[in-house]
N, C-alpha and C. Protein backbone atom coordinates (compact mmCIF):
# COMPACT_ATOMS: atom_id res chain seq x y z
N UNK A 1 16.18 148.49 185.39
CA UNK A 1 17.57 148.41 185.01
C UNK A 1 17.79 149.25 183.75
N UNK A 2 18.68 149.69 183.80
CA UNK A 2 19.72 150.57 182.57
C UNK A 2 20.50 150.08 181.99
N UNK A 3 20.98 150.22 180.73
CA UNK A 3 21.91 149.57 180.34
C UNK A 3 22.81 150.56 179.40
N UNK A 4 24.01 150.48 179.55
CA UNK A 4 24.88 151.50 178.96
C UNK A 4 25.54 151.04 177.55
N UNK A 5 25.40 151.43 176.49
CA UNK A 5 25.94 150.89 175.31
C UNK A 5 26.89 151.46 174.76
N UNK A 6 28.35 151.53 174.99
CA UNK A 6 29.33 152.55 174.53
C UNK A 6 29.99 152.03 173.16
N UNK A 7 30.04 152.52 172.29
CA UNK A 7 31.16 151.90 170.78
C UNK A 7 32.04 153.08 170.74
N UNK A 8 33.31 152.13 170.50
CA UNK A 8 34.50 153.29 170.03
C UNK A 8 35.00 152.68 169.07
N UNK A 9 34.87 153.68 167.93
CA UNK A 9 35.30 153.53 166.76
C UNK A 9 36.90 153.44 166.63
N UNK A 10 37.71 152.56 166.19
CA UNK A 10 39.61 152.92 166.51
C UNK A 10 39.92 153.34 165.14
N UNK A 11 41.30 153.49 165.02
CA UNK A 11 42.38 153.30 163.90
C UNK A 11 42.43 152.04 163.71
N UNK A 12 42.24 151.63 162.67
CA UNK A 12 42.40 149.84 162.72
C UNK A 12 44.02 149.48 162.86
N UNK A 13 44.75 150.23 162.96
CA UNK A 13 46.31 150.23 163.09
C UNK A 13 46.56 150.02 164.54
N UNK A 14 45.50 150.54 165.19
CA UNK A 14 45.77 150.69 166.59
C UNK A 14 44.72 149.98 167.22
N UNK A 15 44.34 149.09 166.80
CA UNK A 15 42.98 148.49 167.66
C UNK A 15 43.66 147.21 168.79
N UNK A 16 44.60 146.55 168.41
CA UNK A 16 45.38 145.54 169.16
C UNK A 16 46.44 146.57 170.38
N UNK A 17 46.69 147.62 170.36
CA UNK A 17 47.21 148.48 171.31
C UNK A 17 46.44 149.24 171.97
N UNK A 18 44.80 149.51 171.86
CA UNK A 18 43.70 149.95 172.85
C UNK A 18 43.55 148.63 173.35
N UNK A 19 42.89 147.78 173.08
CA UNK A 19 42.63 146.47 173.80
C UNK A 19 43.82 146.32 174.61
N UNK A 20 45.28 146.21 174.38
CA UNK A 20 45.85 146.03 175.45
C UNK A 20 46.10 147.37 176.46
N UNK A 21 45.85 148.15 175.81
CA UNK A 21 46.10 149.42 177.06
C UNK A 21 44.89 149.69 178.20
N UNK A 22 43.89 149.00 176.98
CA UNK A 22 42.27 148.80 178.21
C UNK A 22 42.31 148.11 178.93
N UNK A 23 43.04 146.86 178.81
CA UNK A 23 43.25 145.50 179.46
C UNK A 23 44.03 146.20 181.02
N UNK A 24 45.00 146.64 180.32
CA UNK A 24 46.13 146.54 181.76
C UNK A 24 45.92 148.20 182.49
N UNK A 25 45.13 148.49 181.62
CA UNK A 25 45.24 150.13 182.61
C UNK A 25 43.49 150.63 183.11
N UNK A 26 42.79 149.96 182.33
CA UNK A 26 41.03 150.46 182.46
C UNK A 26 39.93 149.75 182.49
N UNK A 27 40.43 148.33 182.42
CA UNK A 27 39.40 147.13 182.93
C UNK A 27 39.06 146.93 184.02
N UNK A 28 40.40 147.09 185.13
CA UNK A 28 40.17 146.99 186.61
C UNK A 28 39.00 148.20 187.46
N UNK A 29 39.95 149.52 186.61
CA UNK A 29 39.25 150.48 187.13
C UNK A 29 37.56 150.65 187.22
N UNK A 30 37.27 150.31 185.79
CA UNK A 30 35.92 150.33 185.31
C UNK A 30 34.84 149.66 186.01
N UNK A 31 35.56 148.01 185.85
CA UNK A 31 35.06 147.02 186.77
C UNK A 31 34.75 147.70 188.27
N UNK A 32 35.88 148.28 188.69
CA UNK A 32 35.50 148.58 189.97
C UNK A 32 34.07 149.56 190.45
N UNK A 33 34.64 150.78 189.74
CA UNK A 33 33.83 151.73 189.85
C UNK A 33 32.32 151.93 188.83
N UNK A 34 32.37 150.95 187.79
CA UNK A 34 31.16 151.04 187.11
C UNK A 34 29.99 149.81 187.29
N UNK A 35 31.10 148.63 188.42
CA UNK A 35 29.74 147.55 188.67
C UNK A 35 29.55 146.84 187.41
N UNK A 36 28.75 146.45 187.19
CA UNK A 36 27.96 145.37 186.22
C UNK A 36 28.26 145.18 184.75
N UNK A 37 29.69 144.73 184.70
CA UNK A 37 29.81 144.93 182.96
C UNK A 37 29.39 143.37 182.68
N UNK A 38 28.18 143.89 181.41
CA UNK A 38 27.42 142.60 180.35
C UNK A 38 28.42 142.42 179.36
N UNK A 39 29.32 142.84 178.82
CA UNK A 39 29.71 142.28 177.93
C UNK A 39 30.91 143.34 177.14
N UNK A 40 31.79 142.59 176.46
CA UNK A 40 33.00 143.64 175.78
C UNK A 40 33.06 142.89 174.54
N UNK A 41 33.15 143.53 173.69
CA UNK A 41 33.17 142.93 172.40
C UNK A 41 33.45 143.77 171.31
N UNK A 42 34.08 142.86 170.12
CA UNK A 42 35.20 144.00 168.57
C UNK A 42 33.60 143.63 168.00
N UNK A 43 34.03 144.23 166.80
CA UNK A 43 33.15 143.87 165.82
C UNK A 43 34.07 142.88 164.91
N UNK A 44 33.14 142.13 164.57
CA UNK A 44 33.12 141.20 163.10
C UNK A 44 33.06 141.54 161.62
N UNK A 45 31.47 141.86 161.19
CA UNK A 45 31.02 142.36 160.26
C UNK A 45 30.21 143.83 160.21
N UNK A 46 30.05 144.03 159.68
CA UNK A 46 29.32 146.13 159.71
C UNK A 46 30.44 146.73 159.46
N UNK A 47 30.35 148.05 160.42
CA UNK A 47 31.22 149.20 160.76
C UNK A 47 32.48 148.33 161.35
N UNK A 48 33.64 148.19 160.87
CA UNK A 48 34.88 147.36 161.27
C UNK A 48 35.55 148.21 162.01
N UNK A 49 36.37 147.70 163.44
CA UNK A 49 37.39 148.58 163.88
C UNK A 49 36.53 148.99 165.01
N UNK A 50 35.85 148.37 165.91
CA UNK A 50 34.80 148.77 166.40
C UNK A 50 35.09 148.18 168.15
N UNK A 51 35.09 148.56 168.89
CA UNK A 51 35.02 148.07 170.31
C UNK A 51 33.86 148.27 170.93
N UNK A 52 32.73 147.64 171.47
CA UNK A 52 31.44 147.73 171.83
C UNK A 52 31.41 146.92 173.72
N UNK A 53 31.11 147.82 174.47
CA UNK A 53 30.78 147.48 175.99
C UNK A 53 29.51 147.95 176.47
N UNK A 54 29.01 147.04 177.22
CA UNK A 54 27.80 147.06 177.86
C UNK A 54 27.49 147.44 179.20
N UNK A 55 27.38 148.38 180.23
CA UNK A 55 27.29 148.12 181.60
C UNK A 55 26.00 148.14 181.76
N UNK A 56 25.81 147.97 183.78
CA UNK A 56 24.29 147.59 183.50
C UNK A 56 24.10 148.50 185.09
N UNK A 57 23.19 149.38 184.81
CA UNK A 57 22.85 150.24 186.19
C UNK A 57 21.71 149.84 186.83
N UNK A 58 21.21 150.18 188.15
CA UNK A 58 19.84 149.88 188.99
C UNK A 58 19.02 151.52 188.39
N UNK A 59 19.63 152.85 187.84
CA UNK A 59 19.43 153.75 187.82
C UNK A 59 19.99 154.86 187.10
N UNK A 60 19.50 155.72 186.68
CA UNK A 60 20.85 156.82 185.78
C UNK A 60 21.53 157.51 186.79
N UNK A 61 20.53 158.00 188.07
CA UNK A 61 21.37 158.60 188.94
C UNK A 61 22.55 157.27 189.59
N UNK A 62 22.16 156.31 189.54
CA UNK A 62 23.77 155.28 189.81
C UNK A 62 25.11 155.47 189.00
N UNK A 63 24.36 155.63 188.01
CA UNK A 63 25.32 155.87 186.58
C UNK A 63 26.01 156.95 186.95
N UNK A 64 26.06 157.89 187.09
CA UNK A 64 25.92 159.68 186.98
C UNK A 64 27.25 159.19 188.24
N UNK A 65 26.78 158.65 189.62
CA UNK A 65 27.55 158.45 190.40
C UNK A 65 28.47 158.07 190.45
N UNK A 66 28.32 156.45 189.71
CA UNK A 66 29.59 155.95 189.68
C UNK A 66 30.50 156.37 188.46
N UNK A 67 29.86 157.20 187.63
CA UNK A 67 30.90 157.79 186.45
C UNK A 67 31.75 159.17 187.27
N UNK A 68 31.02 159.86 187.91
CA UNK A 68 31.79 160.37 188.66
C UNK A 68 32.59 160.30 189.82
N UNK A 69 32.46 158.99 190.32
CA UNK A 69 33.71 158.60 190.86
C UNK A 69 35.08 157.85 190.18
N UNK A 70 34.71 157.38 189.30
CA UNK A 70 35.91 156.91 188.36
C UNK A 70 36.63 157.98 187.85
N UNK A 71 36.11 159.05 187.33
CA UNK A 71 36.45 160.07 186.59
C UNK A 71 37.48 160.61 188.17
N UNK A 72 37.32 160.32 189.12
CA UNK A 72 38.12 160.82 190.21
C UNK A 72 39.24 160.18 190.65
N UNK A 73 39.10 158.90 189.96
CA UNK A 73 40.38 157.79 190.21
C UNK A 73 41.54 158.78 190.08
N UNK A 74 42.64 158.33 190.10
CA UNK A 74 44.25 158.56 189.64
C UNK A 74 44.26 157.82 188.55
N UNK A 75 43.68 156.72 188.57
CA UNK A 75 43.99 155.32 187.86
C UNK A 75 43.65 155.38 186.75
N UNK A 76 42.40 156.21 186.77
CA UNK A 76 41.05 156.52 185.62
C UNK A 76 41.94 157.68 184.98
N UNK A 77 42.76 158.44 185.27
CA UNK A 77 43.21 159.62 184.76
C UNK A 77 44.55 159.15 183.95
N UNK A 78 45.09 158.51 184.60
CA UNK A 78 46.54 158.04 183.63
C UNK A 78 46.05 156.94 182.70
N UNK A 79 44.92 156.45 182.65
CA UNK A 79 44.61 155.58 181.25
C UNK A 79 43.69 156.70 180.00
N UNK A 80 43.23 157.56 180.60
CA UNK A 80 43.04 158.70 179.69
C UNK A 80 44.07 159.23 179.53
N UNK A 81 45.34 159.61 179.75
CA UNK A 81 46.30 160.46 179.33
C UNK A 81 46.88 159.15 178.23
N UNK A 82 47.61 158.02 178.74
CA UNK A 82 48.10 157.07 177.78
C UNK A 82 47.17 157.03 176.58
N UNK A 83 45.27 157.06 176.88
CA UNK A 83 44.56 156.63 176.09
C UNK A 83 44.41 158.07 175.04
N UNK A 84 44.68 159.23 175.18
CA UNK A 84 44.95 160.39 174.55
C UNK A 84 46.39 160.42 173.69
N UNK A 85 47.10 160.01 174.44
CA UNK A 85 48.85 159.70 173.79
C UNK A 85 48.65 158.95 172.54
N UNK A 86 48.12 157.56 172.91
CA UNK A 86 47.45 156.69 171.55
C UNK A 86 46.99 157.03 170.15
N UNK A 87 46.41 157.95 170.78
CA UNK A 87 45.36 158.38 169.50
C UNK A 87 44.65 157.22 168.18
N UNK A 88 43.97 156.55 169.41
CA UNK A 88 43.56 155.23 168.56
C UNK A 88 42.04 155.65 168.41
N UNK A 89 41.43 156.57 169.23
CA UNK A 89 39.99 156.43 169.35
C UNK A 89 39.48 157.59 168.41
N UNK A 90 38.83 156.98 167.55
CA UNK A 90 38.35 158.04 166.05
C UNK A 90 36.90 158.88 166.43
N UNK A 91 36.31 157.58 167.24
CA UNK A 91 34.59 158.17 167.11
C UNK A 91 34.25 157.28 168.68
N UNK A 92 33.60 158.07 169.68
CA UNK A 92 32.65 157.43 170.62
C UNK A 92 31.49 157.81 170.82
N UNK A 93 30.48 156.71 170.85
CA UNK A 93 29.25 156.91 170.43
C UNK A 93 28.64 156.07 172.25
N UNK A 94 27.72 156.94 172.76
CA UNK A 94 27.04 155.95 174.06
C UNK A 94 25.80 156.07 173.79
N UNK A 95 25.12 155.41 174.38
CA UNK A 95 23.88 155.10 174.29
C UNK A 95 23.52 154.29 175.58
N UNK A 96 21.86 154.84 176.20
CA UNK A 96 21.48 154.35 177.49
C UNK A 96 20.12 153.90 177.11
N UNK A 97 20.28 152.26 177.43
CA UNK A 97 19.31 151.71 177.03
C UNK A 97 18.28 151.26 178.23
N UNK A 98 17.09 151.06 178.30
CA UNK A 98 16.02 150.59 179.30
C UNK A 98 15.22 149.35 178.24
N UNK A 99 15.09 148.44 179.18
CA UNK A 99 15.12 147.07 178.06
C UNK A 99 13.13 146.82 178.49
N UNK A 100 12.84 146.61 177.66
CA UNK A 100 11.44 146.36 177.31
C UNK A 100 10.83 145.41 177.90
N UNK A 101 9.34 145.28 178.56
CA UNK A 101 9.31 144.04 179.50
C UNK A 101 9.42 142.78 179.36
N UNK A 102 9.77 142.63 177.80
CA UNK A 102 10.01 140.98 177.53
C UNK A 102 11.21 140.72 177.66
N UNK A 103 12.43 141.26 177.57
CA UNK A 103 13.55 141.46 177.68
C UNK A 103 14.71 140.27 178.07
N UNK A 104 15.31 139.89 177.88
CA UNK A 104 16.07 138.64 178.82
C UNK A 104 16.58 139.19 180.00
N UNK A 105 17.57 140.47 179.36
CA UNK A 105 17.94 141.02 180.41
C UNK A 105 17.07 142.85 180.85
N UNK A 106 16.85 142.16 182.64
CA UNK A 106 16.14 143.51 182.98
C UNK A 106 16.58 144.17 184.03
């Protein structure tokens, strides 16, 4: 298993208007086409202003796949244009993790 670690850094002005524009325009999509989301979560303490999601692949070539079918949505394209209009997202950082054999999750 793979695990996908994405953070997007916001405008803290605009962090309550990505969450809802993710909500109603890029949760469904994602869900659909990316399978296995572990987890969505802000930050607390650290780096503030922070949105952090987890997906979880059988493979990178799964990954590769199903990112390129989302990227083909309609659906996937008008929450990037709104999500470009916004201009809430400062910094995105991904990261692909493979979890170690003690792992909880594998």
């Amino acid at each position: 298993m793979y695990y996908e670690l994405r953070t997007y850094t916001l405008d803290p002005l605009k962090l309550a208007d990505w969450l809802a524009l993710y909500q109603s325009h890029a949760l469904e999509v994602q869900t659909e086409h990316l399978g296995k989301l572990i987890g969505f979560f802000t930050t607390e303490f650290g780096e503030a202003n922070q949105v952090v999601h987890l997906w979880g692949y059988t493979s990178l070539d799964e990954r590769m796949e199903r990112r390129k079918a989302m990227a083909a949505d309609p659906r996937w394209a008008k929450f990037s244009r709104r999500n470009r209009e916004l201009g809430a997202v400062l910094k995105l950082q991904s990261r692909v993790l493979r979890p170690t054999g003690f792992s909880p999750l594998q």
